[in-house]
Protein backbone atom coordinates (compact mmCIF):
# COMPACT_ATOMS: atom_id res chain seq x y z
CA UNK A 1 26.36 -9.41 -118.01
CA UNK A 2 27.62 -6.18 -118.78
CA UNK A 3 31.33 -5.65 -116.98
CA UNK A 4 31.84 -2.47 -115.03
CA UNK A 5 34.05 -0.50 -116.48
CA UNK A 6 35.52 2.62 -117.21
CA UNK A 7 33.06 4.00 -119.88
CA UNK A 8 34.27 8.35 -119.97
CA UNK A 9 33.91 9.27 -123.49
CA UNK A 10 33.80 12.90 -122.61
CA UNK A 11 34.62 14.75 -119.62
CA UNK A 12 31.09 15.04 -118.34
CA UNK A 13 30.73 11.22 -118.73
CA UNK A 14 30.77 9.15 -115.18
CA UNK A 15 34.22 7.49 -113.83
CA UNK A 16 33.10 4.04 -112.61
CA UNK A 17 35.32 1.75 -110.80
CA UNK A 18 36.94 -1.27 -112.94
CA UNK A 19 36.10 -3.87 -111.08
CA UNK A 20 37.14 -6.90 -112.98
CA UNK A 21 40.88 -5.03 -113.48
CA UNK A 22 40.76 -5.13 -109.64
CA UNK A 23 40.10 -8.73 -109.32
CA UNK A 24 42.99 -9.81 -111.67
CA UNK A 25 45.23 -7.37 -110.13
CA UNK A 26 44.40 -9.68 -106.56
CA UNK A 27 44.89 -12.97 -108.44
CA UNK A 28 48.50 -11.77 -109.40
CA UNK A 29 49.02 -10.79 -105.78
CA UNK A 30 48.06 -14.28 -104.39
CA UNK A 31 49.96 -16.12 -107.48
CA UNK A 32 53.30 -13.68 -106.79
CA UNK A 33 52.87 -14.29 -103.13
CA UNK A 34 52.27 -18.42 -103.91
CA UNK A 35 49.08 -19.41 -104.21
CA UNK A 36 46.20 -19.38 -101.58
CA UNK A 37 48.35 -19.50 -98.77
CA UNK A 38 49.58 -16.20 -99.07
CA UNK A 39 46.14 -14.89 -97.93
CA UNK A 40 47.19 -16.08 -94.30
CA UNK A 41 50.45 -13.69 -93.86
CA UNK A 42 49.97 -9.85 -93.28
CA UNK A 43 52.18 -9.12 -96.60
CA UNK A 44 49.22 -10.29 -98.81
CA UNK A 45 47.04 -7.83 -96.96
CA UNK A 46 49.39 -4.91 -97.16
CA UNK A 47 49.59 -6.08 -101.02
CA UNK A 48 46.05 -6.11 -101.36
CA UNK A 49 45.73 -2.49 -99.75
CA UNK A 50 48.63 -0.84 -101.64
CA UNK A 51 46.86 -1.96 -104.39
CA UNK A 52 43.28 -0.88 -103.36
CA UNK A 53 44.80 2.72 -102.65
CA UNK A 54 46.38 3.29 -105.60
CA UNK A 55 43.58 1.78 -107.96
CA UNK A 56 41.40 4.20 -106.44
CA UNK A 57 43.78 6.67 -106.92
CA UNK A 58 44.08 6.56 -110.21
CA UNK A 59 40.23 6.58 -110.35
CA UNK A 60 40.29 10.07 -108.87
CA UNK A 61 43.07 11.36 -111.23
CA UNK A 62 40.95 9.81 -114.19
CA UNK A 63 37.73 11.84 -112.69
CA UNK A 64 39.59 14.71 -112.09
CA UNK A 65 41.39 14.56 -115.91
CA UNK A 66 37.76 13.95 -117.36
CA UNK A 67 39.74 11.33 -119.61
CA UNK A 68 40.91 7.54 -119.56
CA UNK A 69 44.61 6.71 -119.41
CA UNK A 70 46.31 6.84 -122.83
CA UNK A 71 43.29 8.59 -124.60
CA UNK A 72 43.07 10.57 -126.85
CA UNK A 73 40.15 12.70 -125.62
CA UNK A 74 43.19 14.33 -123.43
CA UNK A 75 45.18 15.78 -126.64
CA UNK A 76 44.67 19.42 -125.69
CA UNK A 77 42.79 19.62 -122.82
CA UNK A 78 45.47 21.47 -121.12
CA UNK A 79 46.30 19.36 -118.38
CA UNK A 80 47.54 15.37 -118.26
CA UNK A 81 49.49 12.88 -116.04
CA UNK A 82 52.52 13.44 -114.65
CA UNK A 83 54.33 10.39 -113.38
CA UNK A 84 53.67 9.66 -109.47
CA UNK A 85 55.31 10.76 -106.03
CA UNK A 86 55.80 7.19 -103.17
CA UNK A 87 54.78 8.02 -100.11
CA UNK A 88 54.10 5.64 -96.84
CA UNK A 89 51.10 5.59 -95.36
CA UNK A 90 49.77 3.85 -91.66
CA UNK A 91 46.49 2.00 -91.22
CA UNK A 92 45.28 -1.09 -89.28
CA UNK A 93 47.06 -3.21 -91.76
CA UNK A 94 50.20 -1.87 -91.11
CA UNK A 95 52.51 0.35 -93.36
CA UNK A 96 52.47 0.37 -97.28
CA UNK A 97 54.22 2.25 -99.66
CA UNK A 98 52.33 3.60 -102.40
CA UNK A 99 52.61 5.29 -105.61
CA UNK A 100 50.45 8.49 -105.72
CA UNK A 101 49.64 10.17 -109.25
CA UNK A 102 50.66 13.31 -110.43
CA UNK A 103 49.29 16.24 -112.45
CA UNK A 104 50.97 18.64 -114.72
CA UNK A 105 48.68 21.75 -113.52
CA UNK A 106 49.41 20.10 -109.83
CA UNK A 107 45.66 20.38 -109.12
CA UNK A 108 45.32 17.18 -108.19
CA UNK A 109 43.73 16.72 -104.61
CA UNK A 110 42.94 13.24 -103.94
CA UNK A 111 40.35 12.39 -101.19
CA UNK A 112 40.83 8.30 -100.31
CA UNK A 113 44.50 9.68 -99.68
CA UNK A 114 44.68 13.22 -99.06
CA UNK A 115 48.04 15.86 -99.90
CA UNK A 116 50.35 14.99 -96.65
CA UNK A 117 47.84 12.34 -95.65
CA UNK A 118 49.91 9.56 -93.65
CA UNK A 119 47.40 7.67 -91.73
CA UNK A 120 44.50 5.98 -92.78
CA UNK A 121 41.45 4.27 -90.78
CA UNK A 122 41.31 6.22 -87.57
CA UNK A 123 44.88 5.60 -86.89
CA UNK A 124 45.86 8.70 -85.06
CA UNK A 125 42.62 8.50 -83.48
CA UNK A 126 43.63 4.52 -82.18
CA UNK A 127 47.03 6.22 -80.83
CA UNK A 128 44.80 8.66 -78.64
CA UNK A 129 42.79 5.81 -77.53
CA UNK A 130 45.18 3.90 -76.56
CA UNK A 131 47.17 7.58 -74.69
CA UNK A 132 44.16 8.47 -72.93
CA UNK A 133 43.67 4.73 -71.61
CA UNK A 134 47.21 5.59 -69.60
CA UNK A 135 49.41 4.45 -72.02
CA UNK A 136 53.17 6.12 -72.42
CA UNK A 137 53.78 7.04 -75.92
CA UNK A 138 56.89 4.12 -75.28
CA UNK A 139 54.26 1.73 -74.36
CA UNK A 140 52.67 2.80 -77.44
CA UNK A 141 55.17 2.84 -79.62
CA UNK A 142 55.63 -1.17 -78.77
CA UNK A 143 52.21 -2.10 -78.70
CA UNK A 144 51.67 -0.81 -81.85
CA UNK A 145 54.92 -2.73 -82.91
CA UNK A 146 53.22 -6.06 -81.63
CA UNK A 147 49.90 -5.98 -83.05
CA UNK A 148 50.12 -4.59 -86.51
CA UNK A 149 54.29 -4.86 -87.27
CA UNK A 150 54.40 -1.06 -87.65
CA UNK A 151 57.43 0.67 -86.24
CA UNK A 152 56.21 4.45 -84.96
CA UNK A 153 58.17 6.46 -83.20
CA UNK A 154 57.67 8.36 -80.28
CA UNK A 155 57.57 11.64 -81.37
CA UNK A 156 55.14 10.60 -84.34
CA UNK A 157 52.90 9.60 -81.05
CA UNK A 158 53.63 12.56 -79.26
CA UNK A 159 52.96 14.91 -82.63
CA UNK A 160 49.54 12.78 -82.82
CA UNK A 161 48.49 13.68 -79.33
CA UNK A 162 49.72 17.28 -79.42
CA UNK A 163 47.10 17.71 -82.48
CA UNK A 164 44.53 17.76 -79.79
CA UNK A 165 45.44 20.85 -78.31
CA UNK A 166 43.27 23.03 -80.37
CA UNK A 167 40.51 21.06 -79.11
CA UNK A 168 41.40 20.97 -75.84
CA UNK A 169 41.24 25.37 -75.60
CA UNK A 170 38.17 25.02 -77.86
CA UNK A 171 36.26 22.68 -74.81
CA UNK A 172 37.83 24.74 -72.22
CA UNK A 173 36.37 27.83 -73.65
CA UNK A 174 33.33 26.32 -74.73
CA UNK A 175 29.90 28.55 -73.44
CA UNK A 176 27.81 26.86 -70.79
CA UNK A 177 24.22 26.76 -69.73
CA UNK A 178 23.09 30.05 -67.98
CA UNK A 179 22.26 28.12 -64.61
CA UNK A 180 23.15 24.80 -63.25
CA UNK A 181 21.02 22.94 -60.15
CA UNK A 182 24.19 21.30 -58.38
CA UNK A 183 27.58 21.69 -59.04
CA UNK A 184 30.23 19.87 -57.45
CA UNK A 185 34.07 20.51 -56.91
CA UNK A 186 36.81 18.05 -56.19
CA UNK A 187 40.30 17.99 -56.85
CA UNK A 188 42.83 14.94 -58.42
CA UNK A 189 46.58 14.80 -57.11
CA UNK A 190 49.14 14.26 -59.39
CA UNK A 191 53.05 14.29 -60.01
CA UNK A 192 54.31 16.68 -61.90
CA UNK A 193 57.88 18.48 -63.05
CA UNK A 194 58.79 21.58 -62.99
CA UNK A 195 61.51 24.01 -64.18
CA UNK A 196 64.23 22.63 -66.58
CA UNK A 197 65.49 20.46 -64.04
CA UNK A 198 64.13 17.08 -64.67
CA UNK A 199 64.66 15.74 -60.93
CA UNK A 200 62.15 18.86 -59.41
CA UNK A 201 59.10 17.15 -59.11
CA UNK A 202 56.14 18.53 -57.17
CA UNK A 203 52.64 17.85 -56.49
CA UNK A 204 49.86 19.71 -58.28
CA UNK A 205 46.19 19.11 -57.58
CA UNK A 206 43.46 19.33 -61.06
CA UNK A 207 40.86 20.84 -59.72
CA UNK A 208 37.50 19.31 -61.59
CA UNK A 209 33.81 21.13 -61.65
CA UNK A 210 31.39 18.79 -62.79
CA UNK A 211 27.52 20.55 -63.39
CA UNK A 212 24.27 18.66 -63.93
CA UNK A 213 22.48 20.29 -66.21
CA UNK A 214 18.64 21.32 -65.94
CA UNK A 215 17.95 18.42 -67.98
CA UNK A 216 20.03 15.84 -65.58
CA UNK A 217 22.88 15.35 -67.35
CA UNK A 218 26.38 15.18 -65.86
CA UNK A 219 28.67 17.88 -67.81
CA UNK A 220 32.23 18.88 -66.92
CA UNK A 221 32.60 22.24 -66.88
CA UNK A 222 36.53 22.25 -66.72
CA UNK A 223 39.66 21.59 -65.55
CA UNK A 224 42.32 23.46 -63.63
CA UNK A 225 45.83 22.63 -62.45
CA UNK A 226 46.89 24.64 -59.26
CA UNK A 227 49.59 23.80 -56.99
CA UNK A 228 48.08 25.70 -53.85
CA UNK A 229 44.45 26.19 -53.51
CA UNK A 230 42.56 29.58 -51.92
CA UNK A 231 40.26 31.97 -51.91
CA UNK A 232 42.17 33.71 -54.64
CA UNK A 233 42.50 30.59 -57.24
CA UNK A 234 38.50 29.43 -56.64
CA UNK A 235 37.92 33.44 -57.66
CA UNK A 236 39.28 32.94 -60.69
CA UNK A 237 37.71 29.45 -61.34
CA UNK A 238 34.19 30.95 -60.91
CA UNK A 239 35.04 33.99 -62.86
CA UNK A 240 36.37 31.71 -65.64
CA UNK A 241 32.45 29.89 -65.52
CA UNK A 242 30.75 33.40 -65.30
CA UNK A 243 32.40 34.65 -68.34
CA UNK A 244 31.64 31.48 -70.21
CA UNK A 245 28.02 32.32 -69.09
CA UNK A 246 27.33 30.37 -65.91
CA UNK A 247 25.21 33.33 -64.21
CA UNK A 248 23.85 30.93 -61.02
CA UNK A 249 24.30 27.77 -59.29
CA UNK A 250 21.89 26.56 -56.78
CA UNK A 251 23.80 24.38 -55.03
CA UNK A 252 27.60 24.00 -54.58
CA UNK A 253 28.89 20.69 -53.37
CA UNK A 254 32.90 20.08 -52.10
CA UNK A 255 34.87 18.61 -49.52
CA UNK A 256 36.10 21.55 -47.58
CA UNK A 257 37.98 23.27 -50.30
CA UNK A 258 40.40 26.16 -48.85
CA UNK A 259 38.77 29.10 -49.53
CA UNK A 260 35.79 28.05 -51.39
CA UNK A 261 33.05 29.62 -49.03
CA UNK A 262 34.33 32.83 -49.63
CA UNK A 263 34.23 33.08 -53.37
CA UNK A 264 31.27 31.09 -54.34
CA UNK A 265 29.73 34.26 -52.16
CA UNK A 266 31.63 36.63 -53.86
CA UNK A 267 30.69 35.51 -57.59
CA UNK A 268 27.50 33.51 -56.78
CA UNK A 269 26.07 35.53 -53.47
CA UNK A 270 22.47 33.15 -53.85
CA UNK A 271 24.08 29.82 -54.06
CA UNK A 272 24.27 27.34 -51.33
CA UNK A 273 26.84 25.68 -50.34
CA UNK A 274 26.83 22.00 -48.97
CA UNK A 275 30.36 20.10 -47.71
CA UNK A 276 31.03 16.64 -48.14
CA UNK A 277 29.35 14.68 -45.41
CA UNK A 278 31.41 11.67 -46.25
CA UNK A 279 34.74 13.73 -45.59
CA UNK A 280 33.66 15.71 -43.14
CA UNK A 281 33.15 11.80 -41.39
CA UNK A 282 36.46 10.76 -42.82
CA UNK A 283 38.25 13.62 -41.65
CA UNK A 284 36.73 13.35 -38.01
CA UNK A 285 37.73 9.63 -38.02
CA UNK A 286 41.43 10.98 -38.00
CA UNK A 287 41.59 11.92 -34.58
CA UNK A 288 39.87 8.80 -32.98
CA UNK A 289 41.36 6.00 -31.71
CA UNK A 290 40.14 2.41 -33.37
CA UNK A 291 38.75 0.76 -30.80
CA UNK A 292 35.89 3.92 -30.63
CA UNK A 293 35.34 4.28 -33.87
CA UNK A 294 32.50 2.19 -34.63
CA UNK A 295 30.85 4.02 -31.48
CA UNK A 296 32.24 7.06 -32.87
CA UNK A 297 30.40 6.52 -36.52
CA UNK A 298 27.26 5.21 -34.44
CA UNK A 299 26.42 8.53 -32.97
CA UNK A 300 27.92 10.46 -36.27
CA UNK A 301 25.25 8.70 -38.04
CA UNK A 302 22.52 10.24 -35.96
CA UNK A 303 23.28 13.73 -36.83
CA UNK A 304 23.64 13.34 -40.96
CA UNK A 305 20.71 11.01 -41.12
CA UNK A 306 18.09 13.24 -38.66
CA UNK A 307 14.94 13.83 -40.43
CA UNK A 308 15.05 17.84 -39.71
CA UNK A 309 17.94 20.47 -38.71
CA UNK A 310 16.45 20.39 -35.19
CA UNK A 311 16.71 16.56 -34.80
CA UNK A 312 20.43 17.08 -36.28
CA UNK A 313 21.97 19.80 -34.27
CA UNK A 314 20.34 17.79 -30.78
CA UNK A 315 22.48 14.60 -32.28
CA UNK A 316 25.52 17.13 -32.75
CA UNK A 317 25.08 18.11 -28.84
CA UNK A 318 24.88 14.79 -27.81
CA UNK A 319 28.17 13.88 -29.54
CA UNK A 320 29.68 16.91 -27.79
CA UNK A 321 28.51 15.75 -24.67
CA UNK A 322 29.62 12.19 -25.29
CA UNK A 323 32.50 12.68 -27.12
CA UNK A 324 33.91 16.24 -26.79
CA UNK A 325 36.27 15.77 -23.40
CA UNK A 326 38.40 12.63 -25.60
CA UNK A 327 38.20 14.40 -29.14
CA UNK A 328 38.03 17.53 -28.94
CA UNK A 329 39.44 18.37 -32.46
CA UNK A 330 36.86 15.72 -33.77
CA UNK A 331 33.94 17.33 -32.49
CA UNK A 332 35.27 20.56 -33.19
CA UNK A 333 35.50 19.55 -36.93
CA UNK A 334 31.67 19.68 -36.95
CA UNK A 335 30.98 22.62 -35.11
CA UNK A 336 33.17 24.49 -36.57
CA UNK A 337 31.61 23.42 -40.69
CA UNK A 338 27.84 22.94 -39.15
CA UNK A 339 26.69 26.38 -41.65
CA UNK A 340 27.63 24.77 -44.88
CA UNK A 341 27.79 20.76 -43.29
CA UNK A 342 24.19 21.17 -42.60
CA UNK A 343 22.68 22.92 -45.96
CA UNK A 344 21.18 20.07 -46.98
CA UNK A 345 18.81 19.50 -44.29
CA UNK A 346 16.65 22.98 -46.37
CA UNK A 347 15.39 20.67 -49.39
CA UNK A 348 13.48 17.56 -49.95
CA UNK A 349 14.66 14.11 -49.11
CA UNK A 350 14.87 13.71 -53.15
CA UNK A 351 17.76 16.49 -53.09
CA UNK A 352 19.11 15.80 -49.82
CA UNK A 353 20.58 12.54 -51.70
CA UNK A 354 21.91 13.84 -54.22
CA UNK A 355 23.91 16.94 -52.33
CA UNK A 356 24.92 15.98 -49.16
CA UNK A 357 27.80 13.96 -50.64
CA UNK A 358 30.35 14.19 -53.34
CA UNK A 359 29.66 10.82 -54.97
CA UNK A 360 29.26 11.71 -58.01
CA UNK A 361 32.46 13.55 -58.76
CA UNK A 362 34.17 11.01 -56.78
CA UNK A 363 33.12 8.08 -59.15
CA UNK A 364 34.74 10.63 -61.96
CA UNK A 365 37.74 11.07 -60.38
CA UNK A 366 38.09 7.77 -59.87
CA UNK A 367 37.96 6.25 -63.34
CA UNK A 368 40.13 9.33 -64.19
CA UNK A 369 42.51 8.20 -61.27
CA UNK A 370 42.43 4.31 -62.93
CA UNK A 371 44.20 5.63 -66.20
CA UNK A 372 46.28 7.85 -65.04
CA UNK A 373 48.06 5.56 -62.46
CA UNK A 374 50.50 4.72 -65.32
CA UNK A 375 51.67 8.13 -65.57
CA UNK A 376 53.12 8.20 -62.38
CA UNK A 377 55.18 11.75 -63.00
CA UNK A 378 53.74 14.37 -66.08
CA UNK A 379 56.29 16.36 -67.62
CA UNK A 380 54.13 19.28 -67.64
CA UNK A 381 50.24 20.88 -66.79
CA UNK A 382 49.50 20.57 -70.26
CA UNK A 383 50.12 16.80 -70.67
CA UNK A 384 47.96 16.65 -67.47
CA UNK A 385 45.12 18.44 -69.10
CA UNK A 386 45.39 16.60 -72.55
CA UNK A 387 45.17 13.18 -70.71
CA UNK A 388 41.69 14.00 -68.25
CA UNK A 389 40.36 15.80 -71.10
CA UNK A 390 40.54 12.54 -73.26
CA UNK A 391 39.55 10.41 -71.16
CA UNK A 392 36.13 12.91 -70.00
CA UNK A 393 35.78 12.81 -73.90
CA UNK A 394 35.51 8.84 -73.92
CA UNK A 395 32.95 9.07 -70.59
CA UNK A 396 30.91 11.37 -71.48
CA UNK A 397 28.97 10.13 -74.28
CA UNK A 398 27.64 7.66 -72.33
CA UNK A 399 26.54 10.11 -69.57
CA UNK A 400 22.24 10.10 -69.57
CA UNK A 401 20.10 12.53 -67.35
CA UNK A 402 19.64 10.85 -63.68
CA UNK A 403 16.87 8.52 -62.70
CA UNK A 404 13.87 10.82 -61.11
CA UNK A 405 15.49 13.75 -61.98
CA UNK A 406 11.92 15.35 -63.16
CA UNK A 407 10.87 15.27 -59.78
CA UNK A 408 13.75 17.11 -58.39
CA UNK A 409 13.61 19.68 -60.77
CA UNK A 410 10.29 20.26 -60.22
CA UNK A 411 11.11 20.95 -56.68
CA UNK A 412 13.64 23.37 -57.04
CA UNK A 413 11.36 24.99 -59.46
CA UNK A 414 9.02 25.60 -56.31
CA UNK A 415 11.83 26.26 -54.13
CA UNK A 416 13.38 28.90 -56.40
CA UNK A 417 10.82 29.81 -59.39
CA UNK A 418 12.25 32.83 -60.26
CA UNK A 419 15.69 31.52 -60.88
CA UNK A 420 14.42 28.56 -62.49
CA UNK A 421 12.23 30.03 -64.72
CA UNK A 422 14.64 32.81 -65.50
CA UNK A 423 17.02 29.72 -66.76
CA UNK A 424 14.25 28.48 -68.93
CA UNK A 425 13.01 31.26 -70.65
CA UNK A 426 16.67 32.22 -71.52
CA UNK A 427 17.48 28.60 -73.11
CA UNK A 428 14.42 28.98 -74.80
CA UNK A 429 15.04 32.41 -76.50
């Protein structure tokens, strides 16, 4: 059998990897490191990759040369070796020190271990993982210690992570669809410090807007941190989504957002906007005593789950009736939110599902909420942004268009053809 070797008589003739050299150079690992059981320990490993690396190495520099080491096709060619640089480099395996090769000209630009190059295998990519699961970069730093015996620091972490930024202003300015169905709002509260005074800490709120696209899939439009919500601040949210190319929603869902009536009108006059029953039955809860409640929720019940508007505002006056003299600000609650509490009861039972509550923003938040319960203060909005935004990045790949969602489309399409069909012929162009 013919041994592979390297065979470059010319420059134009193939570099082909030496595999047999390879195999010795392993057998006088294992017989420096004493016998077979040095193939247990992690330093025969690191051995066997520092050698790996820098065989290939040199199988770049001999492709890139166009001659063999020591030959003397390379008299005159105008470029040659030039000793090698050490660098360290981080994998999976843990740290190794190799020897790099050099070239006169300096044109040398290896790929298996690029110019600067200090991480191999996805290794700033694992340190992200493991940050966006609600890690600290200390917590990091010693897990990473742990498992693979490599000693990073901190600020090698934090350098990793702040890499992302880029990304991060690329997603948030990405362009969007022209028109979503439903969108929902919601907002996540979180610790965070301000000033140069690290004992100021204050609460901030991230304000979320998830969209389902025409097609059914769930698709976060952004993220916003805002310590005070308003008319004012949900202006410039929906601004920010019209410029990006979000020219209508059909339906809006929240939970009673300050000021959110007001400019959903003002940037998206035809959309509808539907509360959070589920709140709006939390929030009424507040006021009652225990022993009622279950009463209380009986006769709630009747008005969110009436088959028509009619059959729901005659539950509404009933609860009054019943109700109004002992809680007052309870029933009050519902009269005073019945335009945008009772939107839902316009479409199909199919919609009415889907709209009439904030679950599916709420199951976001709360898997968001699950790794960031580590972080319990963030030193600033940007470290708030960096961590959701990772952790959106690991959910949303496995996001798929909802079950039946052909059959609510092709409602709204009946409901609102015009708007609908405006949508599609402008995706389709």
């Amino acid at each position: 059998m013919t041994k592979e070797r390297h065979t470059t008589a010319s420059p134009s003739a193939p570099t082909v990897f030496d595999s047999e050299l390879f195999k010795k150079t392993l057998m006088e690992q294992v017989r420096q490191g004493g016998g077979t059981a040095a193939v247990g320990g992690r330093d025969f490993f690191n051995r066997l990759v520092k050698t790996a690396l820098e065989v290939l190495l040199q199988v770049e520099m001999e492709e890139h040369l166009g001659y063999p080491k020591h030959s003397a096709t390379g008299r005159g060619s105008g470029n040659s070796r030039n000793g090698t640089d050490t660098k360290k480099v981080r994998g999976d395996f843990g740290e190794v020190q190799i020897e790099t090769p050099r070239d006169r000209n300096g044109t040398f630009d290896p790929k298996i271990v690029g110019k600067r190059q200090k991480s191999l295998n996805n290794f700033a990519e694992k340190i992200i993982s493991l940050y966006a699961r609600g890690m600290t970069t200390r917590e990091i730093e010693a897990h990473l210690r742990e498992m693979y015996g490599i000693d990073v620091s901190a600020e090698f972490i934090s350098r990793a992570v702040q890499e992302l930024q880029g990304d991060i202003v690329d997603w948030q300015g990405r362009p969007l669809l022209p028109m979503y169905p439903i969108v929902y709002v919601d907002g996540l509260r979180v610790s965070v410090r301000v000033g140069n005074n690290a004992g100021t800490v204050i609460k901030k709120c991230v304000y979320i807007v998830l969209g389902i696209t025409p097609e059914g899939v769930h698709d976060v439009l952004g993220l916003w941190v805002e310590e005070t919500e308003g008319s004012r601040f949900w202006l410039k949210v929906f601004n920010d989504l019209k410029a990006r190319g979000v020219k209508d929603i059909l339906i809006l869902c929240g939970d009673g957002l300050t000021g959110l009536d007001k400019a959903v009108e003002s940037v998206y006059p035809k959309a509808d906007l539907q509360l959070c029953v589920v709140h709006q039955i939390r929030n009424a809860l507040k006021f009652v005593s225990y022993k009622d409640r279950k009463a209380f929720c009986a006769d709630m019940r009747l008005i969110y789950c009436a088959p028509t508007i009619e059959a729901a505002e005659q539950a509404l006056q009933a609860l009054e009736e019943k109700w109004g003299k002992r809680y007052p600000a309870s029933v009050a609650s519902w009269r005073n939110n019945w335009q945008y509490l009772s939107t839902f009861f316009k479409y199909p039972v199919d919609i009415r599902k889907i709209i009439y509550t904030t679950n599916s923003i709420e199951s976001l938040n709360g898997r968001l909420r699950k790794n960031t319960s580590n972080r319990k203060i963030f030193p600033n909005d940007e470290a708030i942004i960096r961590l959701l935004y990772l952790n959106i990045r690991n959910f949303s790949h496995r996001w798929t268009a909802r079950q039946g969602w052909d059959s609510v489309m092709s409602q709204l399409s009946i409901m609102y053809p015009d708007r609908v069909r405006a949508e599609a012929m402008e995706a389709a162009a």
